[in-house]
Protein backbone atom coordinates (compact mmCIF):
# COMPACT_ATOMS: atom_id res chain seq x y z
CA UNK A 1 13.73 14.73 -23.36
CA UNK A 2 11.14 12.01 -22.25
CA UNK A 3 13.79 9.14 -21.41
CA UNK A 4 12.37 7.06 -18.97
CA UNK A 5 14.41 6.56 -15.56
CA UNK A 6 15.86 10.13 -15.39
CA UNK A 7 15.33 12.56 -12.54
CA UNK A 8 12.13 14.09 -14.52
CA UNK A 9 10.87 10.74 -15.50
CA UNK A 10 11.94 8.43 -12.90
CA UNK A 11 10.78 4.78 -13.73
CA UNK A 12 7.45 3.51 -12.03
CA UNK A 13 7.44 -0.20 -12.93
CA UNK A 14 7.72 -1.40 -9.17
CA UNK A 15 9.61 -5.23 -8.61
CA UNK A 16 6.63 -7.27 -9.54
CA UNK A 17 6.71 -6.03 -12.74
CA UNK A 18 9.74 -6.97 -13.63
CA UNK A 19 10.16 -10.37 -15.46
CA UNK A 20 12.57 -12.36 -13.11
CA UNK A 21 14.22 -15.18 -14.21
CA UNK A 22 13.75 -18.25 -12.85
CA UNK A 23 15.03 -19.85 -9.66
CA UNK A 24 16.75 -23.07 -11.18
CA UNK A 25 16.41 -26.38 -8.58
CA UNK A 26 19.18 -26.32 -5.31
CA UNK A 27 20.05 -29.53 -6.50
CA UNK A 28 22.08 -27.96 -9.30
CA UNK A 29 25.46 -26.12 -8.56
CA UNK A 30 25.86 -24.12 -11.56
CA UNK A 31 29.33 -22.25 -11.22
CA UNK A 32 28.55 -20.46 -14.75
CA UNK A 33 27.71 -16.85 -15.52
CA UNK A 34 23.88 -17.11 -15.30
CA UNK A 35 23.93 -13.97 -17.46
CA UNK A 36 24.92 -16.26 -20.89
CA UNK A 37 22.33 -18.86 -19.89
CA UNK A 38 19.21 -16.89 -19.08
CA UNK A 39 18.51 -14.18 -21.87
CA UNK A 40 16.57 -11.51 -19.83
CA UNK A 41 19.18 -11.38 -17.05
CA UNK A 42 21.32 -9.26 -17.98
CA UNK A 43 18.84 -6.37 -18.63
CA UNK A 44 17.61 -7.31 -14.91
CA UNK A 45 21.13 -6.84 -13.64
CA UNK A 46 21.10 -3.52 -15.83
CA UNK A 47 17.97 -2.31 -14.52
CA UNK A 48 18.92 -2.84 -10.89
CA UNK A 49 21.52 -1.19 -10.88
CA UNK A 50 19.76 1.56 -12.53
CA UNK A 51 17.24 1.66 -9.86
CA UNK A 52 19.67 1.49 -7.75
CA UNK A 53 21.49 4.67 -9.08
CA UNK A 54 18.04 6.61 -8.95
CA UNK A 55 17.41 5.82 -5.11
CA UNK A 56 19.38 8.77 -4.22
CA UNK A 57 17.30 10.98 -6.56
CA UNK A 58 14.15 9.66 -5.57
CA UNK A 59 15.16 10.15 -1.58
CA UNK A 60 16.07 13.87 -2.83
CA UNK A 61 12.79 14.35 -4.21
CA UNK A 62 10.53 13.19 -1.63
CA UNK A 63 12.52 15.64 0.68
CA UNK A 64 11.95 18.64 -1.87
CA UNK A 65 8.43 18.01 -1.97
CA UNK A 66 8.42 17.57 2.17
CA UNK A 67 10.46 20.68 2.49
CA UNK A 68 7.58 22.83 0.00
CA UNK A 69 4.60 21.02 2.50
CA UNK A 70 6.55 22.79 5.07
CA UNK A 71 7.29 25.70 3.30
CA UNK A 72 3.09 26.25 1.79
CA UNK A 73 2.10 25.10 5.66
CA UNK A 74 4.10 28.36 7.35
CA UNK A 75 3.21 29.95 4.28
CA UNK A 76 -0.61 29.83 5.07
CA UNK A 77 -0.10 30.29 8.90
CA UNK A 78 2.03 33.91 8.11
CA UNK A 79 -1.27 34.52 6.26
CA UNK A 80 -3.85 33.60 9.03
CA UNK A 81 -1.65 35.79 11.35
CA UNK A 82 -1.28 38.65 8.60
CA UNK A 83 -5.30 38.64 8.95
CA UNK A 84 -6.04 38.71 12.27
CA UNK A 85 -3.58 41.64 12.20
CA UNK A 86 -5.45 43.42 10.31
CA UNK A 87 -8.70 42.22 11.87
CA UNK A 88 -8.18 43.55 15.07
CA UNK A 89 -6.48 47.01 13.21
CA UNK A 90 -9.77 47.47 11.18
CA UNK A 91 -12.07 46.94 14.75
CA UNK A 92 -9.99 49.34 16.65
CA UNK A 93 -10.18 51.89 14.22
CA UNK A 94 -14.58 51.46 13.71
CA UNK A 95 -14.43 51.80 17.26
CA UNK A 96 -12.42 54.73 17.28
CA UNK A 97 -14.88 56.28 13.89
CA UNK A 98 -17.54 54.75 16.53
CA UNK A 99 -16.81 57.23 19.43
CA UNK A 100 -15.97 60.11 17.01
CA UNK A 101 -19.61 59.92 15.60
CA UNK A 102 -20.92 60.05 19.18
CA UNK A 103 -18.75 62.81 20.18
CA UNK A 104 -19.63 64.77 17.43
CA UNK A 105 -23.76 63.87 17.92
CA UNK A 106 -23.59 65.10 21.51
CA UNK A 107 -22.07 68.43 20.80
């Protein structure tokens, strides 16, 4: 399902995008629904609260995808550690093939 302004296809047309209406003079005190008098309000007042709705999900995602940084990051350090591990294993045991060479050269 490709519908746009879901959680897997949040919608990416930022504020000035958006057609506003608009502003009518401060002279004018207009105690109407501006909603019947401007066409494309409506669908603004729709798609606010819309965005609105999706905040929540969008906050959630940006802390899913921190939360994996942090996860990969320790991820890779567990590794560099794993390595030196076995680094300093594999050293210790040429040095001990090292000496057992010797000792058996000298005999």
């Amino acid at each position: 399902m490709n519908t746009v302004g879901t959680i897997d296809h949040p919608a990416t047309h930022g504020p000035a995008m958006r057609p506003f209406p608009k502003p009518e003079s401060a002279m004018t005190l207009n105690t109407d629904n501006h909603a019947s008098t401007q066409p494309g309000a409506t669908a603004l007042l729709q798609n606010r609260t819309r965005d609105m709705q999706l905040i929540p999900e969008a906050m959630a995602r940006a802390h899913m995808r921190e939360r994996m940084r942090e996860a990969e990051s320790e991820q890779l350090g567990h590794r560099v550690i794993t390595a030196r591990r076995m680094q300093r294993r594999a050293e210790r045991a040429s040095l001990r093939a090292r000496r057992a060479l010797a000792l058996a050269i000298m005999q």
